[in-house]
C-alpha atoms as a PDB file:
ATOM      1  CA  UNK A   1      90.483  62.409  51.857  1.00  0.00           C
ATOM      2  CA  UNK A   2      92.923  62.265  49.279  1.00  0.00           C
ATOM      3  CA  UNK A   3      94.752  58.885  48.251  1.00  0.00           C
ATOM      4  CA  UNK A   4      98.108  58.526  48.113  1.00  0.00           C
ATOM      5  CA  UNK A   5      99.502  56.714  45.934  1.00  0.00           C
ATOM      6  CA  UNK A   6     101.792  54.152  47.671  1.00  0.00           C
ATOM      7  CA  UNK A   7     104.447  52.102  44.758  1.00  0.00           C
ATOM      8  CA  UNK A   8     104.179  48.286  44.618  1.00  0.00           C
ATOM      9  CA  UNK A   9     106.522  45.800  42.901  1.00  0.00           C
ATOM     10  CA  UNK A  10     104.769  44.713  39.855  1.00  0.00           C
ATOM     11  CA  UNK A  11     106.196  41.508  39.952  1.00  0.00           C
ATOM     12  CA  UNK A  12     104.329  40.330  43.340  1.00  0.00           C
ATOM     13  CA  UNK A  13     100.892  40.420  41.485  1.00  0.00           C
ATOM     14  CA  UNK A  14     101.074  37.022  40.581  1.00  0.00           C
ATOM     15  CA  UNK A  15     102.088  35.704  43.940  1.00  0.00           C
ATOM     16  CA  UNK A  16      99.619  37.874  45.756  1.00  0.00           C
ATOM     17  CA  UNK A  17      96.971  36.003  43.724  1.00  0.00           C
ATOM     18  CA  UNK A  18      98.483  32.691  44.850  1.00  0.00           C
ATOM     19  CA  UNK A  19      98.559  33.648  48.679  1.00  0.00           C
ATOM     20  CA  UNK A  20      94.911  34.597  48.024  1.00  0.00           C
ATOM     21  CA  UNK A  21      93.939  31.240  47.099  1.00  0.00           C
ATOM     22  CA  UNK A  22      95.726  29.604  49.216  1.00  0.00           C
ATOM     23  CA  UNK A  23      94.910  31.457  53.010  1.00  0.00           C
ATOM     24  CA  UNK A  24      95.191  30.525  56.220  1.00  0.00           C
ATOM     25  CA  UNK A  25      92.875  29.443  58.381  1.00  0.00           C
ATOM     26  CA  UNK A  26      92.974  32.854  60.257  1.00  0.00           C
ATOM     27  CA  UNK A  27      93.018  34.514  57.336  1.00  0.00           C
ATOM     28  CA  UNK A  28      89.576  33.399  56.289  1.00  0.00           C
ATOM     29  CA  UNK A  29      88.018  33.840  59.488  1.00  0.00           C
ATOM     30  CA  UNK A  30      89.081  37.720  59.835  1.00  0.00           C
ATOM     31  CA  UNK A  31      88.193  37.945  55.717  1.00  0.00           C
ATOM     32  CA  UNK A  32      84.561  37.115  56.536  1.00  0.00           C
ATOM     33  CA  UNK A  33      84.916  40.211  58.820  1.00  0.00           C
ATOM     34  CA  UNK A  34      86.554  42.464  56.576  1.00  0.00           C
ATOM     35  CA  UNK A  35      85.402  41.250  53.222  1.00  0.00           C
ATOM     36  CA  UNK A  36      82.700  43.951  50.913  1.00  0.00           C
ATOM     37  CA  UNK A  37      82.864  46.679  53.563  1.00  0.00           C
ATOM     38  CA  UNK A  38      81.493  44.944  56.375  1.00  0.00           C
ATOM     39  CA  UNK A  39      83.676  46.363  59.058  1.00  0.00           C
ATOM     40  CA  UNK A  40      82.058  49.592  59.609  1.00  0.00           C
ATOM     41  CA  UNK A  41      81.836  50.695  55.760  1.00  0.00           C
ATOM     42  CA  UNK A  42      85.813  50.387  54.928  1.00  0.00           C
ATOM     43  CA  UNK A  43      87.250  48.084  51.791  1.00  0.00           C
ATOM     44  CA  UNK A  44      89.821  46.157  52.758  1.00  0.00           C
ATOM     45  CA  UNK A  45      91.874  44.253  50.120  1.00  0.00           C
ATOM     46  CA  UNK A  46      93.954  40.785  51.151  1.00  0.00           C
ATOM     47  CA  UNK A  47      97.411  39.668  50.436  1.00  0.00           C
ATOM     48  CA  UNK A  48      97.665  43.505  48.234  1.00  0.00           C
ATOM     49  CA  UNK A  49     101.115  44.184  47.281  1.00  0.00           C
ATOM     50  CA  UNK A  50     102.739  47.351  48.857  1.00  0.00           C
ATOM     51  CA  UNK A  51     106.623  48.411  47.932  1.00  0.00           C
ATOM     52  CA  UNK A  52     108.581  44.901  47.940  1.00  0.00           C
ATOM     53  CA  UNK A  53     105.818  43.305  50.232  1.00  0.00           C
ATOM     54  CA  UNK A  54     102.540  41.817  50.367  1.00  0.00           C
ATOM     55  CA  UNK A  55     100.430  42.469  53.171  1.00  0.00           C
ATOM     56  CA  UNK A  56      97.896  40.321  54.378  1.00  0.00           C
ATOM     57  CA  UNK A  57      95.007  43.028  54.693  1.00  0.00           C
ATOM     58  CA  UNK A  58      95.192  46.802  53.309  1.00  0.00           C
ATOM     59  CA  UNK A  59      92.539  49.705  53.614  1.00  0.00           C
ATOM     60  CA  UNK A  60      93.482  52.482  51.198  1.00  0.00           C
ATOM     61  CA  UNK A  61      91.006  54.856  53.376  1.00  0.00           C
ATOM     62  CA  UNK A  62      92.704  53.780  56.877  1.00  0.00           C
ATOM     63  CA  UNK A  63      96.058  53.767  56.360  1.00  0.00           C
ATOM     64  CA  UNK A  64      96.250  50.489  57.794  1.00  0.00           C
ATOM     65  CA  UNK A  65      97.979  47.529  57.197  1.00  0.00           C
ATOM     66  CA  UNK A  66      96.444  44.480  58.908  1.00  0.00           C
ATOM     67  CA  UNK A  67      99.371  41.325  59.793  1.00  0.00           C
ATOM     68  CA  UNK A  68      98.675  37.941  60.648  1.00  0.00           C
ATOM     69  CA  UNK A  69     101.800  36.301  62.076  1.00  0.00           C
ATOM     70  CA  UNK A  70     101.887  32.641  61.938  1.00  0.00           C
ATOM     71  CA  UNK A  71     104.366  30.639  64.249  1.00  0.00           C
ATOM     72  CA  UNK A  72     107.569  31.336  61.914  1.00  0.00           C
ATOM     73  CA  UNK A  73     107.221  34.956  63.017  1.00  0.00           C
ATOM     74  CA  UNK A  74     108.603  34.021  66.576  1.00  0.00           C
ATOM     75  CA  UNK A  75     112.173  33.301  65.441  1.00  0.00           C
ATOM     76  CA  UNK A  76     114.670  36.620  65.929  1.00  0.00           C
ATOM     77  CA  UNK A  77     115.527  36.831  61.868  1.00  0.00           C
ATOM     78  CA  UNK A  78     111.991  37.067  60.843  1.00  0.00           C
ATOM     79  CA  UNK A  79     111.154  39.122  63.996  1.00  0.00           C
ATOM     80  CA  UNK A  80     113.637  41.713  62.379  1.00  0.00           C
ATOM     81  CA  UNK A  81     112.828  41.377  58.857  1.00  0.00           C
ATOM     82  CA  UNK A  82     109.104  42.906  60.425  1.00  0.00           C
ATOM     83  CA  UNK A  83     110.322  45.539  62.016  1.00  0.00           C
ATOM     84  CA  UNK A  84     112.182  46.961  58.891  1.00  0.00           C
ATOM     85  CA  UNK A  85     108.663  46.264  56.599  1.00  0.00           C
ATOM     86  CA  UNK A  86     106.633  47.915  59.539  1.00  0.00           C
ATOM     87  CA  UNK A  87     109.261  50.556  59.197  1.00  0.00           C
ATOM     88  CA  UNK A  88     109.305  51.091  55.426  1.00  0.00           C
ATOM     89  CA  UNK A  89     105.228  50.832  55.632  1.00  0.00           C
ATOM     90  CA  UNK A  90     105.391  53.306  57.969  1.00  0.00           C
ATOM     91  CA  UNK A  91     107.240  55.968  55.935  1.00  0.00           C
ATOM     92  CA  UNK A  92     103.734  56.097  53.840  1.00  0.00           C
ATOM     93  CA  UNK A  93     101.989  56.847  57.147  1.00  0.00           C
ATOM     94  CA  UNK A  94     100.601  53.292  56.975  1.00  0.00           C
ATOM     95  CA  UNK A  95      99.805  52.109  60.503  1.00  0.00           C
ATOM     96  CA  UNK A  96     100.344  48.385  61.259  1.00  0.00           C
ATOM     97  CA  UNK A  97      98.754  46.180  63.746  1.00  0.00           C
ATOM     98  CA  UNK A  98     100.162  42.632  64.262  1.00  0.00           C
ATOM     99  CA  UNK A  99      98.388  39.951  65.094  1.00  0.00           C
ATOM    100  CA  UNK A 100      99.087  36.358  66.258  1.00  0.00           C
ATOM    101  CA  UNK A 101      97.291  34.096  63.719  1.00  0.00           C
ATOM    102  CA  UNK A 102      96.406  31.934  67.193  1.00  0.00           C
ATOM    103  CA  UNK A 103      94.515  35.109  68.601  1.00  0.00           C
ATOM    104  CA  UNK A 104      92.328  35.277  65.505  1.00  0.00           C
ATOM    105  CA  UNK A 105      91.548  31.943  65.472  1.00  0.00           C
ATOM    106  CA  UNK A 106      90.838  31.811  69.418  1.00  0.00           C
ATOM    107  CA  UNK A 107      90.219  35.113  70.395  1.00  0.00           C
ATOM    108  CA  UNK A 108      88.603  36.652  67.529  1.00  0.00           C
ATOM    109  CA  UNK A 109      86.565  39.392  69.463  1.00  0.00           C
ATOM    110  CA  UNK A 110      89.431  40.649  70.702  1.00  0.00           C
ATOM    111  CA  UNK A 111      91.185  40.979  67.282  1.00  0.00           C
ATOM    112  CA  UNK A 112      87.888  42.559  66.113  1.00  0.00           C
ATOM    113  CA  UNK A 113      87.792  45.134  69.123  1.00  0.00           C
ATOM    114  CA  UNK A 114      91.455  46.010  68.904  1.00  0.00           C
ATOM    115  CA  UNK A 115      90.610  47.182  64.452  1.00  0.00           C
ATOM    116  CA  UNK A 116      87.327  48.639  65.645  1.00  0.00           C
ATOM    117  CA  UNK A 117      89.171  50.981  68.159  1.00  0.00           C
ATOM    118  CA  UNK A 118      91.719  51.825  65.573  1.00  0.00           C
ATOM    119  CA  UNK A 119      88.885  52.709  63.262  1.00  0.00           C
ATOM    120  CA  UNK A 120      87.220  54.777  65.704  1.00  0.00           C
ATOM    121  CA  UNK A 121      90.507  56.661  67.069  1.00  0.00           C
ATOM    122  CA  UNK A 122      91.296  57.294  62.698  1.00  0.00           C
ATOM    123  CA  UNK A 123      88.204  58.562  61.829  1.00  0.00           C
ATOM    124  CA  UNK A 124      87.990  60.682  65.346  1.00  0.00           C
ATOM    125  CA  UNK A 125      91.077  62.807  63.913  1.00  0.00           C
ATOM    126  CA  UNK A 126      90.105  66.518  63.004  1.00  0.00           C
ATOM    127  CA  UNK A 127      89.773  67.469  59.663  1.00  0.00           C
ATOM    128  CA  UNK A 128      88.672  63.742  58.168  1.00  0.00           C
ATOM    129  CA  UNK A 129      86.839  63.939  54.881  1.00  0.00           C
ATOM    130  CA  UNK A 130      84.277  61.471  53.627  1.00  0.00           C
ATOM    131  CA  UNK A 131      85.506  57.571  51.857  1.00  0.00           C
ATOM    132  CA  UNK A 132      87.058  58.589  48.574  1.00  0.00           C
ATOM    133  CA  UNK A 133      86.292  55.851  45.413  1.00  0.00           C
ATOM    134  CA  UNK A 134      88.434  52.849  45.010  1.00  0.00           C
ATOM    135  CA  UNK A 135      91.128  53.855  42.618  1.00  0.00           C
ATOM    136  CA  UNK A 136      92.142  51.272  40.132  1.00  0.00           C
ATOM    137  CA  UNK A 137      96.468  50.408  39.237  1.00  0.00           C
ATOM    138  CA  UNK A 138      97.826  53.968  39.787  1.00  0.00           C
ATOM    139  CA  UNK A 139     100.171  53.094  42.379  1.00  0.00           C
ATOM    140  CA  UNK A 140     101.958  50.412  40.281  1.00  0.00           C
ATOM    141  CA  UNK A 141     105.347  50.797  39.463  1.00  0.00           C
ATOM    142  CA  UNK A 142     108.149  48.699  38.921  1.00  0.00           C
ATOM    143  CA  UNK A 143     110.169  48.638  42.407  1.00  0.00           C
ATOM    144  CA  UNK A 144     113.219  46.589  42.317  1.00  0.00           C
END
């Protein structure tokens, strides 16, 4: 499979490092799922910067963005200000799944399941090629 490259504000690095330090509680539980390709082989990345945004969880070899949406996410303005991100991620063929940072805490099978099958209907696609190596910064750029 062939990366591609997806642009990234350079100037979200440094907050990207600070949401990784500072996680939520649902965000470390799922990690210990995800972290050094535990889920079924795949390298997921947390709080990775992507065009103006940073997304919780990001595999390169998935095209999938992983959300967590805390209990701010309910009002109608931030409700909206998802869509257009899911929409602009989706322009890069990036597939994201949403979940309620509640349901990972309580229901973490579930959450689990609902990646696994995702994994399973991506790599059942005809014409997938192996896991291609983890790139290092080509996809920065300066988006403003």
């Amino acid at each position: 499979m062939k990366r591609k490259i997806i642009p990234y504000n350079i100037k979200l690095k440094e907050l990207a490092k600070k949401l990784r330090n500072d996680s939520t509680p649902g965000e470390i539980k799922l990690w210990r799922h995800l972290n050094s390709k535990q889920f079924y082989g795949y390298d997921f990345h947390r709080q990775k910067p992507l065009l103006n945004y940073i997304v919780d969880f990001y595999c390169y070899e998935l095209n999938l963005v992983i959300e967590l949406d805390g209990r701010y996410h309910s009002n109608e303005e931030k409700y909206n200000q998802d869509l257009i991100r899911d929409t602009e991620l989706n322009q890069y063929d990036l597939a994201v799944i949403r979940f309620d940072e509640s349901d990972v805490i309580h229901d973490l099978d579930n959450v689990l399941r609902t990646i696994e099958t995702y994994i399973l209907d991506f790599t059942s696609e005809d014409n997938k090629e192996e896991h291609t190596p983890n790139p290092s910064q080509e996809g920065k750029q300066n988006l403003q």
